[in-house]
C-alpha atoms as a PDB file:
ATOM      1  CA  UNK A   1     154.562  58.327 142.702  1.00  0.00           C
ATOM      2  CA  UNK A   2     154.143  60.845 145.769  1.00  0.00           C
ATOM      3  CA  UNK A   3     150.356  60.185 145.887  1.00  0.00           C
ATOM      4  CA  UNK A   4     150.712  56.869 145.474  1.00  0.00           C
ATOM      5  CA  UNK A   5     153.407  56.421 148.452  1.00  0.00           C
ATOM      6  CA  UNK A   6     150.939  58.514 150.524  1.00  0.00           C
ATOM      7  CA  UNK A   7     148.244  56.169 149.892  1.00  0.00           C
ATOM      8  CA  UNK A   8     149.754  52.973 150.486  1.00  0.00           C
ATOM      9  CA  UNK A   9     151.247  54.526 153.986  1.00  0.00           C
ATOM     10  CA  UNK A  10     147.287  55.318 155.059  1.00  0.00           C
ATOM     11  CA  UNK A  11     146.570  52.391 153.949  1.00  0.00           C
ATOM     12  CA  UNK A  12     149.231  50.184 155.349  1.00  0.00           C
ATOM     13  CA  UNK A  13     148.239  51.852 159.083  1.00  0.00           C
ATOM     14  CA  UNK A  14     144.387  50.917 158.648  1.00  0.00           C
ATOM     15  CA  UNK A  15     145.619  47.287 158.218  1.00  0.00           C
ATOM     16  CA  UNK A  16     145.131  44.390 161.203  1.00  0.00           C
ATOM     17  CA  UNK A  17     148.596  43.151 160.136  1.00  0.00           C
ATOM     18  CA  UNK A  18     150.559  46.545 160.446  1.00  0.00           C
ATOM     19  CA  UNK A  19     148.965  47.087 163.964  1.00  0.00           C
ATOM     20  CA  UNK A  20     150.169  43.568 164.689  1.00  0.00           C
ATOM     21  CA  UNK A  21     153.596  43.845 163.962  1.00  0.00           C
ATOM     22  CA  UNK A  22     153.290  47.535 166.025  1.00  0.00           C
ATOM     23  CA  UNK A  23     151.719  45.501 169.058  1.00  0.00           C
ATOM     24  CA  UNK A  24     154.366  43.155 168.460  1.00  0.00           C
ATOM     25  CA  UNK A  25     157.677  45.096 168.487  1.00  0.00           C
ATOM     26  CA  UNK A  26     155.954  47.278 171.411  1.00  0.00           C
ATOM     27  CA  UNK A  27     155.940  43.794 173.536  1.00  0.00           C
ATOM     28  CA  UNK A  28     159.306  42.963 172.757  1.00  0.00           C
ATOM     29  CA  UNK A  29     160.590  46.400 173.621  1.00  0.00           C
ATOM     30  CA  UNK A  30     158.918  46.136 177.216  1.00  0.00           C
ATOM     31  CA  UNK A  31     159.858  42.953 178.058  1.00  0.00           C
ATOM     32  CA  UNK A  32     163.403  43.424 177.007  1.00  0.00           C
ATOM     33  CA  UNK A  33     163.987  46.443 179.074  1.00  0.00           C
ATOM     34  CA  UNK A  34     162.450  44.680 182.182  1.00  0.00           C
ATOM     35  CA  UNK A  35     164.825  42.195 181.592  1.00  0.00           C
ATOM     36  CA  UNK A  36     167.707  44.524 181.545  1.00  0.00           C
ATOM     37  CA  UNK A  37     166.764  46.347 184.717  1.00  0.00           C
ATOM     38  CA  UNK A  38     165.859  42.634 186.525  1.00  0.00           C
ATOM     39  CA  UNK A  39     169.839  42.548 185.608  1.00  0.00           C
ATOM     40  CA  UNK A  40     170.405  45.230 188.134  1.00  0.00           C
ATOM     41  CA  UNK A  41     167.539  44.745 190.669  1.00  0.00           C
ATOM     42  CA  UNK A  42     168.548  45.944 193.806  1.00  0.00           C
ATOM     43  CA  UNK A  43     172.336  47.692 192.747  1.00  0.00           C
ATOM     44  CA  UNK A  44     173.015  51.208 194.327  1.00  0.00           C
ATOM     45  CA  UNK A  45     172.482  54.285 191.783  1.00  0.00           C
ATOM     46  CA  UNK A  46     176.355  54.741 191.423  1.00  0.00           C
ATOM     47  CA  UNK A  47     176.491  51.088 190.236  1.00  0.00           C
ATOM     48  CA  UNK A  48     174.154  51.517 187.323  1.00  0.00           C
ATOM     49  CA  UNK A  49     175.697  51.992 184.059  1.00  0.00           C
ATOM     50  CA  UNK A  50     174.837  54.793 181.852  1.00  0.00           C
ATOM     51  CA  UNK A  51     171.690  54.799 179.462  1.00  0.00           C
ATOM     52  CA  UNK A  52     173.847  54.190 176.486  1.00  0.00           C
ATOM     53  CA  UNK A  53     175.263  51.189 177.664  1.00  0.00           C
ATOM     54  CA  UNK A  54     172.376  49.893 179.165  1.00  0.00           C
ATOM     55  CA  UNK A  55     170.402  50.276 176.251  1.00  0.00           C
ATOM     56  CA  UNK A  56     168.379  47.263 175.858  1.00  0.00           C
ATOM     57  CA  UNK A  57     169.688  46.296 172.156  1.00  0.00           C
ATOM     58  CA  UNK A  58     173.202  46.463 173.635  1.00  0.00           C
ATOM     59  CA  UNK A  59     172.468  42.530 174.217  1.00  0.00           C
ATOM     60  CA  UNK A  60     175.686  40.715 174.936  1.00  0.00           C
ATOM     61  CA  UNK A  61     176.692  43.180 177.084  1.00  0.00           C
ATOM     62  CA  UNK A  62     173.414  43.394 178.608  1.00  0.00           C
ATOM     63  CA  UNK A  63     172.163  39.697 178.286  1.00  0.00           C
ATOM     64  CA  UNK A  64     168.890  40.275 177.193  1.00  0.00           C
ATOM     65  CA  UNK A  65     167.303  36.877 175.624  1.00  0.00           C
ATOM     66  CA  UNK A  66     164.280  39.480 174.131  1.00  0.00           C
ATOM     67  CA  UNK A  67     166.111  41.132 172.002  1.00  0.00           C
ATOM     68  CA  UNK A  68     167.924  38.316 170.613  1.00  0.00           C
ATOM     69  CA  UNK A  69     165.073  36.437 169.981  1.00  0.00           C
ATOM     70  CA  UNK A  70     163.338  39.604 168.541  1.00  0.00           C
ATOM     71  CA  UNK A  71     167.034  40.189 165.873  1.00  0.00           C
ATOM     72  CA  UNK A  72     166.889  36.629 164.820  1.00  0.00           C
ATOM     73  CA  UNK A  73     162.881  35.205 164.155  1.00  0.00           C
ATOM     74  CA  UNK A  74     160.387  38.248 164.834  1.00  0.00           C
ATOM     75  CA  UNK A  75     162.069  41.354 163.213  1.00  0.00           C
ATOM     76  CA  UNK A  76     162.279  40.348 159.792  1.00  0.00           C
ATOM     77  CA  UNK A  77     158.269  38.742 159.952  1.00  0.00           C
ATOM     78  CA  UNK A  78     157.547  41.994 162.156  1.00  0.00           C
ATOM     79  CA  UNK A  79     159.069  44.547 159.498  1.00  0.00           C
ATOM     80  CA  UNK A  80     157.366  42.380 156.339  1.00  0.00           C
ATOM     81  CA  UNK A  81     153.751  42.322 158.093  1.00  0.00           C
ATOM     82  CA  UNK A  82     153.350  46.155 157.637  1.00  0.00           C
ATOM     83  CA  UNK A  83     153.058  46.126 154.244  1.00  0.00           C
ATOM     84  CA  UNK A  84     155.015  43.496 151.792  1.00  0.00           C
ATOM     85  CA  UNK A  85     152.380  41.310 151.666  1.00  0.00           C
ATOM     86  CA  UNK A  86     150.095  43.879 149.878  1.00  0.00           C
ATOM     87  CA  UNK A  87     151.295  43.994 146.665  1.00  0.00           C
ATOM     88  CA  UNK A  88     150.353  40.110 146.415  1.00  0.00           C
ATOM     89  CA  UNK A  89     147.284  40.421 147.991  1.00  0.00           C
ATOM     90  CA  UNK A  90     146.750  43.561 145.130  1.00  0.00           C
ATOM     91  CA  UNK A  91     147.699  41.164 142.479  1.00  0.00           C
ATOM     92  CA  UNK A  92     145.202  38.117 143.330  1.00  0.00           C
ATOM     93  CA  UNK A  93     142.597  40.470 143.641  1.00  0.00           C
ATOM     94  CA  UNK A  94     142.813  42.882 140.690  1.00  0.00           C
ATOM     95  CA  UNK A  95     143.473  46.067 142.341  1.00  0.00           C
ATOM     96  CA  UNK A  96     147.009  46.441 141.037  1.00  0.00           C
ATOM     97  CA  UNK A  97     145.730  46.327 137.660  1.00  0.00           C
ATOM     98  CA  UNK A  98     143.464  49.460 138.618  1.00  0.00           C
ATOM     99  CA  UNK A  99     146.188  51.049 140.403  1.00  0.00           C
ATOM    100  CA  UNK A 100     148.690  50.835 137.239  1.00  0.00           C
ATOM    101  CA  UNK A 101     145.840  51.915 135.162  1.00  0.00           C
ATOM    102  CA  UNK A 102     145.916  55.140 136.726  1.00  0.00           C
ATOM    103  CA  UNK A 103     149.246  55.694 136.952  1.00  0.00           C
ATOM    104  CA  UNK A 104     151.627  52.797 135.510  1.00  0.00           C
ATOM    105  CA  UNK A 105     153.146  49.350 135.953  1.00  0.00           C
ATOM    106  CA  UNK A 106     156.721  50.701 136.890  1.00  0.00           C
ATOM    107  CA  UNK A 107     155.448  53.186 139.267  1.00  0.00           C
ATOM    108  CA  UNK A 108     153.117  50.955 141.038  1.00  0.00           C
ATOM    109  CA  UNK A 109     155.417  48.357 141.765  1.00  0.00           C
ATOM    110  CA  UNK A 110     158.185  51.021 142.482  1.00  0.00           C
ATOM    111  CA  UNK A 111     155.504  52.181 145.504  1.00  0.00           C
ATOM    112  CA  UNK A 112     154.627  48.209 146.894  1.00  0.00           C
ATOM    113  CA  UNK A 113     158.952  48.323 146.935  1.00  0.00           C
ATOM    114  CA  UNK A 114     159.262  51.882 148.545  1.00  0.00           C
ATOM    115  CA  UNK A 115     156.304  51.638 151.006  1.00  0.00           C
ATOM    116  CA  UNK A 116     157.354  48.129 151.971  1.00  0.00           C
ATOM    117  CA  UNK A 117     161.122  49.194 152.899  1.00  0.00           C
ATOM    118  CA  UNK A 118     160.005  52.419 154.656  1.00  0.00           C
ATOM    119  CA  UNK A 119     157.346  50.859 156.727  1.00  0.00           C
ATOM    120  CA  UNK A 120     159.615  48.153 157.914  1.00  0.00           C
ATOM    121  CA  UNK A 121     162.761  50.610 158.508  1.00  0.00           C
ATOM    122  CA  UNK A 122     160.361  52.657 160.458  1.00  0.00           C
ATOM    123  CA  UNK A 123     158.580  49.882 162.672  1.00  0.00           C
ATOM    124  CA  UNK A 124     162.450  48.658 163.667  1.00  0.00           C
ATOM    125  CA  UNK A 125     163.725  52.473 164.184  1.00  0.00           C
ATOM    126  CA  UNK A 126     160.912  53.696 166.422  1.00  0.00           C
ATOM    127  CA  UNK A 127     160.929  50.671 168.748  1.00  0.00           C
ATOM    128  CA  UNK A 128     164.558  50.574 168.938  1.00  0.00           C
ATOM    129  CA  UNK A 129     164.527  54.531 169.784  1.00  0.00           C
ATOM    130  CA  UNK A 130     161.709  54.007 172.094  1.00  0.00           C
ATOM    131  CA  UNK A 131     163.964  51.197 174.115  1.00  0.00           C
ATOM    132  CA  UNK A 132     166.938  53.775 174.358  1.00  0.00           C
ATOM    133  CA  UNK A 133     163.882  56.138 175.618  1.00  0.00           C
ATOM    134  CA  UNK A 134     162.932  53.716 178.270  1.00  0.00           C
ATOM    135  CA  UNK A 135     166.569  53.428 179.338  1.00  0.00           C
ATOM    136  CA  UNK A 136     166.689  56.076 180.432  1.00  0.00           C
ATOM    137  CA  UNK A 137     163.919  56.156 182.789  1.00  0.00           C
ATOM    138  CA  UNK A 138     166.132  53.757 184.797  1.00  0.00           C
ATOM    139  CA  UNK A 139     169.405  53.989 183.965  1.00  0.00           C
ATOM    140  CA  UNK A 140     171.705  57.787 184.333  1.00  0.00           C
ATOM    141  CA  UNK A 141     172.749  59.741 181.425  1.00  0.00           C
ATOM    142  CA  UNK A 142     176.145  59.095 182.760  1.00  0.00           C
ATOM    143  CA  UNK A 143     176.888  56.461 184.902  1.00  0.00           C
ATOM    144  CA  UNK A 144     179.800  54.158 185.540  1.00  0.00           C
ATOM    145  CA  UNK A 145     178.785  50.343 186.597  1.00  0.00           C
ATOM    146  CA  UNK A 146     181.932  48.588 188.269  1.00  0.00           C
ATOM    147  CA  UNK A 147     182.554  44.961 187.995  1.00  0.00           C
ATOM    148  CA  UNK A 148     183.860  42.611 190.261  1.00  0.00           C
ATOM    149  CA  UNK A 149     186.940  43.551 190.096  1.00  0.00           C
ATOM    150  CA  UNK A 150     186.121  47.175 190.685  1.00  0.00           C
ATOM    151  CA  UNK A 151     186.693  48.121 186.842  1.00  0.00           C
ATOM    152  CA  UNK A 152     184.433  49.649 184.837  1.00  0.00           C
ATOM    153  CA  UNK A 153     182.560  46.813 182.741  1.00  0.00           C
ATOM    154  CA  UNK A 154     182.990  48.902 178.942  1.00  0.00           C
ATOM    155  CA  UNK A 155     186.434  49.762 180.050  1.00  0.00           C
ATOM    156  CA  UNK A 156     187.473  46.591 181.282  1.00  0.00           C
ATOM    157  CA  UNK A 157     185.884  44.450 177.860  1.00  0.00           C
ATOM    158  CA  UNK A 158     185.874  47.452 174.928  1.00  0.00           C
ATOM    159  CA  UNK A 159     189.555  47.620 173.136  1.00  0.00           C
ATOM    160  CA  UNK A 160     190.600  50.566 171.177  1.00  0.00           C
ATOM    161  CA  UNK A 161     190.529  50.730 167.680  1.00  0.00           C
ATOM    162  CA  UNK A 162     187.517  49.230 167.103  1.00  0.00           C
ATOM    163  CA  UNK A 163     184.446  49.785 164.756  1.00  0.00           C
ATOM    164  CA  UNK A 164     183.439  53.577 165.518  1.00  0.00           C
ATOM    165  CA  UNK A 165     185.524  53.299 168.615  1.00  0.00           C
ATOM    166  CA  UNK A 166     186.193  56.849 169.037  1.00  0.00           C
ATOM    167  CA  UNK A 167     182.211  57.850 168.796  1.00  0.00           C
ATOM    168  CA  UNK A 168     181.559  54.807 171.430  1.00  0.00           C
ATOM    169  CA  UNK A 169     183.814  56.863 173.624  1.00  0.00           C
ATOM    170  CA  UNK A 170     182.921  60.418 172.758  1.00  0.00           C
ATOM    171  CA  UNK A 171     179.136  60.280 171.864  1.00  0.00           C
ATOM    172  CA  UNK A 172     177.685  57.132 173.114  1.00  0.00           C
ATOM    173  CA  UNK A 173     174.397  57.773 172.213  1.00  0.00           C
ATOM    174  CA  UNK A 174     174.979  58.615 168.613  1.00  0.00           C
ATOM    175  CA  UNK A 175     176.951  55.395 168.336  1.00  0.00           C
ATOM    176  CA  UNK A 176     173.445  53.551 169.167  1.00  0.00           C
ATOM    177  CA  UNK A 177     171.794  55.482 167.144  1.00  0.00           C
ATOM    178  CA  UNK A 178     174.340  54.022 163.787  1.00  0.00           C
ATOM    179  CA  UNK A 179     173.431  50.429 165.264  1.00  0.00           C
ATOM    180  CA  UNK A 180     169.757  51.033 165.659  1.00  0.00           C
ATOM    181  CA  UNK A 181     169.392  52.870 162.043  1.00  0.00           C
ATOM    182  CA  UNK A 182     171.776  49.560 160.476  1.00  0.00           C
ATOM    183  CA  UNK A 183     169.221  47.123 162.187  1.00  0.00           C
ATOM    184  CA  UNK A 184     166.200  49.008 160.587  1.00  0.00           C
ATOM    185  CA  UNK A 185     167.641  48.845 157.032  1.00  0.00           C
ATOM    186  CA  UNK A 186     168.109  45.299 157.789  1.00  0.00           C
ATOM    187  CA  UNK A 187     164.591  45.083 158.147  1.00  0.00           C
ATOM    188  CA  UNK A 188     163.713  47.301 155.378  1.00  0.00           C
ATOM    189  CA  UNK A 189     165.976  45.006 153.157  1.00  0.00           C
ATOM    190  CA  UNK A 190     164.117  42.184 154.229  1.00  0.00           C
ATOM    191  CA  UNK A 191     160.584  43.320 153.724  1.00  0.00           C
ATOM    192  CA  UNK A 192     161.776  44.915 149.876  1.00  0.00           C
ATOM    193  CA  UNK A 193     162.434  41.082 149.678  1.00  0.00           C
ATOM    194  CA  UNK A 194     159.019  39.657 151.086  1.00  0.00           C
ATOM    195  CA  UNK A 195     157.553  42.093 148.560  1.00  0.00           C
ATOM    196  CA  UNK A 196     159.511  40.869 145.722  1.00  0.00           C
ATOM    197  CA  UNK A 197     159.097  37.489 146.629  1.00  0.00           C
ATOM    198  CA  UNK A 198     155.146  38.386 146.961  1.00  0.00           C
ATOM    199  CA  UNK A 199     154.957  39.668 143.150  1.00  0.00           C
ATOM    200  CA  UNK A 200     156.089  36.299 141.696  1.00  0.00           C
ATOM    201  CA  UNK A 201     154.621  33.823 144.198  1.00  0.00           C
ATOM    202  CA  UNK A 202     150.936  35.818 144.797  1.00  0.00           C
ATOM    203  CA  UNK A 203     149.753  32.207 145.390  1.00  0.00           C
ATOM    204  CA  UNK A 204     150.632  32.154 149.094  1.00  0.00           C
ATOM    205  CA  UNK A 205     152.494  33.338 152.293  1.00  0.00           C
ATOM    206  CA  UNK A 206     156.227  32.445 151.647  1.00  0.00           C
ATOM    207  CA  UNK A 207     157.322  35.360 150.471  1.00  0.00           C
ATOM    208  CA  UNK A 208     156.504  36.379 154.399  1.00  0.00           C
ATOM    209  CA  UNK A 209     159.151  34.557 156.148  1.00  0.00           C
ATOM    210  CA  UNK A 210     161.271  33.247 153.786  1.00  0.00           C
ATOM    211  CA  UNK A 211     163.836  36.115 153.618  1.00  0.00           C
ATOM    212  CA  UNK A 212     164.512  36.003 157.449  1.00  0.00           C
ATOM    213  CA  UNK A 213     164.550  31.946 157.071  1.00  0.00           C
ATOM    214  CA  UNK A 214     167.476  32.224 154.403  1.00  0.00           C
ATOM    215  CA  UNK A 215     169.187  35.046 156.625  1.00  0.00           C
ATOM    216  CA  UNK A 216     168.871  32.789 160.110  1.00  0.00           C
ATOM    217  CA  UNK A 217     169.753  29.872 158.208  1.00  0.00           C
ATOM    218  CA  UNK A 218     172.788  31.377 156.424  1.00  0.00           C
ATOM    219  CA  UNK A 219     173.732  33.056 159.557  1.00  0.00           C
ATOM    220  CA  UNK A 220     173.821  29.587 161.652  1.00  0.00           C
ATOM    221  CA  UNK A 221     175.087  27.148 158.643  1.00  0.00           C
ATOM    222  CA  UNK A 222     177.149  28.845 156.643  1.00  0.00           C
ATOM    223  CA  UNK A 223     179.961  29.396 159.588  1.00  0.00           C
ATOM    224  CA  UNK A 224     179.482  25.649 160.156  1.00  0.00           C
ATOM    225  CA  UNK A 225     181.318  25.142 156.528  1.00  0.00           C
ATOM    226  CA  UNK A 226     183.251  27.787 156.125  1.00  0.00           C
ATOM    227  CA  UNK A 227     184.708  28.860 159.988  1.00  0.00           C
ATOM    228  CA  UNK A 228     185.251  32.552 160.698  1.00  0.00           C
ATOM    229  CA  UNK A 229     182.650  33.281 157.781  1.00  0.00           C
ATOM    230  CA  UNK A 230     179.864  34.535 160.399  1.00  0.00           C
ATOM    231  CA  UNK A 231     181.764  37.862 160.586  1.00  0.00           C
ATOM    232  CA  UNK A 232     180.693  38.626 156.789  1.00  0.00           C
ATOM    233  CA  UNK A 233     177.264  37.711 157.570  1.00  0.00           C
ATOM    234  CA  UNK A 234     174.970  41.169 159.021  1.00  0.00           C
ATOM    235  CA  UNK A 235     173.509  39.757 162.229  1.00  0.00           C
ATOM    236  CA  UNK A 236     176.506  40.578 163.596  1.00  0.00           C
ATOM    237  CA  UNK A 237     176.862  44.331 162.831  1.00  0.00           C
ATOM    238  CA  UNK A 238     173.119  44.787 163.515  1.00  0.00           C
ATOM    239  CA  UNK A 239     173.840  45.645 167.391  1.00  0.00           C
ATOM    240  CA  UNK A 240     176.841  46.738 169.583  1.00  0.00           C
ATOM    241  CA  UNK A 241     178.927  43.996 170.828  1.00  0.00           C
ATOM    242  CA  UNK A 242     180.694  43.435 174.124  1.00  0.00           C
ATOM    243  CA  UNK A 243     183.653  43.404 171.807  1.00  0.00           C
ATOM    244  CA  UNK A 244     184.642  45.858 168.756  1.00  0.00           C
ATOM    245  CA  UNK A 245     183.431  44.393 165.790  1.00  0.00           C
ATOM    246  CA  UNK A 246     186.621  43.277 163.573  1.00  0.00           C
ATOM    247  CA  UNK A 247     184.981  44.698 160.388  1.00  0.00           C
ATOM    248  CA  UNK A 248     185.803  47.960 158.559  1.00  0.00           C
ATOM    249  CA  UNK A 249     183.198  50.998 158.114  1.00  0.00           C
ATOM    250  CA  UNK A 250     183.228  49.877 154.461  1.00  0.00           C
ATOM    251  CA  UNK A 251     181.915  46.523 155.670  1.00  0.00           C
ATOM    252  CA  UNK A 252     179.760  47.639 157.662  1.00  0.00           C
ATOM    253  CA  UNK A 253     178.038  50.171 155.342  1.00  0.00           C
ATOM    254  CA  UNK A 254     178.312  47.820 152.195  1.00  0.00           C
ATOM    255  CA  UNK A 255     176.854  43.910 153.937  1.00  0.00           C
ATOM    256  CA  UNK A 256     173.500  45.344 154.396  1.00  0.00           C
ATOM    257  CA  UNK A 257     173.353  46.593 150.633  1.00  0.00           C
ATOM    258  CA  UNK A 258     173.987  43.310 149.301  1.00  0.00           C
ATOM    259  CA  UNK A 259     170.874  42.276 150.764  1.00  0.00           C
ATOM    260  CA  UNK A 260     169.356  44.670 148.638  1.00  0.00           C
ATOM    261  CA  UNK A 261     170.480  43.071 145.291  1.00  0.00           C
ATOM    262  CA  UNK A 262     168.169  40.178 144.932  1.00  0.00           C
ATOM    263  CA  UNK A 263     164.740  42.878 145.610  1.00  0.00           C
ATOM    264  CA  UNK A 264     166.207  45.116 143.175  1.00  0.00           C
ATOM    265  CA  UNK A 265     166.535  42.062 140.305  1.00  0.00           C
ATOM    266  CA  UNK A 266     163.433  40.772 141.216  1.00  0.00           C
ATOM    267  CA  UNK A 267     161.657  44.449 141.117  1.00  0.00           C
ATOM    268  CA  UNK A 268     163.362  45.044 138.115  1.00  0.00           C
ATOM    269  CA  UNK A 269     162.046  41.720 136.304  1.00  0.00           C
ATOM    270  CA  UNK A 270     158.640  42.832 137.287  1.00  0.00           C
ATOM    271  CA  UNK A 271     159.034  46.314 135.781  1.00  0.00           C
ATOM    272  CA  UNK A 272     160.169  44.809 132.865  1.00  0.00           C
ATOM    273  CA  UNK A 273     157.760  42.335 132.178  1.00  0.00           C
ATOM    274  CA  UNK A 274     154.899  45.276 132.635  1.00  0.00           C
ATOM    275  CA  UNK A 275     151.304  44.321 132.604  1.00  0.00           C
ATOM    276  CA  UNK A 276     152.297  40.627 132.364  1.00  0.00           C
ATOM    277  CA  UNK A 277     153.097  40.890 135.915  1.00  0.00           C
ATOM    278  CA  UNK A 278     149.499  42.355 136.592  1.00  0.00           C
ATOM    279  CA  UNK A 279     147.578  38.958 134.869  1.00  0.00           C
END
């Protein structure tokens, strides 16, 4: 299984799509922190708010339209390009059959999963550490940004008792870093998905973009029938919000692993069918 993982990762940074996504997630990242700094253009030093706060993925608070649209249509298509789409390429082609050959069905599929989840979680991880990087370039480690009624903004709109309230307060910057590793296993769940998908429909693209599809569309509909029921859903605990979210660390741990029960069925169902899976 190790040699195998190490493989597909070469393999899945030689490919045109991987370096896509990369160029991808890289574009978002600078256009979203030149739109948070256009936010302050022209504000005195001890206006600026603090690096943590100003962090680009912060969006509410910050108002940046990148990073939204980035959350909600490119990061689950970004995260899947890396590498789900391989193991249905593998299987039109015959090369899965070679790879199982030499080691077997289980573990080869177990690798397309593993290798699809890790590249994703990584893509979404590095470029949302590399925005909280950039931040502070322009923003202070500290800073305190007052608001027009000469309050500070995250004192004036944060109320206590919230999710990870006393970290927000204490460490900032690890509190960002919870949000920004929850948003990358987001991604990861949703490119174990496309890979899933990809082993049972090896006849064409779907499998790409459907997970994020079902997500936006559940995310957007669902609320529209059932009110209040968009606080279950996980865009919402993928990035700080300008208020706490409502939601308990249970919650919060627990609504990105249910996204994680339809790859492992389908994963499993191709384990267990073996080399039928393979013809």
């Amino acid at each position: 299984m190790s040699a195998l993982l190490r493989v597909f990762c070469i393999r899945a940074l030689r490919r045109t799509e991987c370096k896509i996504a990369i160029t991808v997630t890289l574009l978002f990242c600078l256009i979203s922190f030149a739109e948070t700094c256009l936010r302050f253009y022209g504000a005195d030093q001890g206006e600026l708010p603090s690096a943590a706060y100003a962090w680009a993925w912060n969006m509410d608070a910050m108002q940046v339209n990148a990073s939204r649209v980035y959350l909600f249509f490119i990061m689950p298509i970004a995260g899947a390009l890396v590498f789900s789409d391989v193991a249905r390429q593998d299987l039109r082609s015959g090369s899965a059959c070679l790879l199982a050959s030499r080691s077997s069905v289980t573990t080869c599929v177990l690798a397309y999963g593993a290798t699809s989840f890790i590249g994703a979680f990584l893509l979404t991880f590095v470029g949302l550490e590399f925005l909280q990087l950039l931040a502070f370039v322009a923003f202070p480690v500290e800073g305190a940004f007052e608001g027009y009624l000469g309050m500070p903004m995250y004192l004036d709109l944060r109320t206590p008792g919230g999710l990870f309230a006393e970290m927000w307060n204490d460490a900032p910057y690890v509190y960002n870093l919870i949000f920004a590793v929850a948003a990358s296993f987001w991604s990861g769940a949703s490119a174990l998905l496309s890979c899933a998908l990809g082993m049972m429909m090896r006849r064409n693209k779907l499998a790409l973009i459907l997970p994020g599809a079902i997500s936006l569309a559940a995310f957007v509909v669902l609320p529209l029938v059932v009110p209040g029921l968009s606080g279950l859903l996980h865009f919402s605990l993928m990035y700080p919000k300008l208020n706490d979210q409502a939601v308990s660390v249970a919650r919060f741990i627990l609504t990105p692993c249910l996204y994680m029960i339809p790859s492992f069925c389908l994963i499993a169902m191709a384990c267990k069918r073996g080399r039928d899976v393979l013809l």
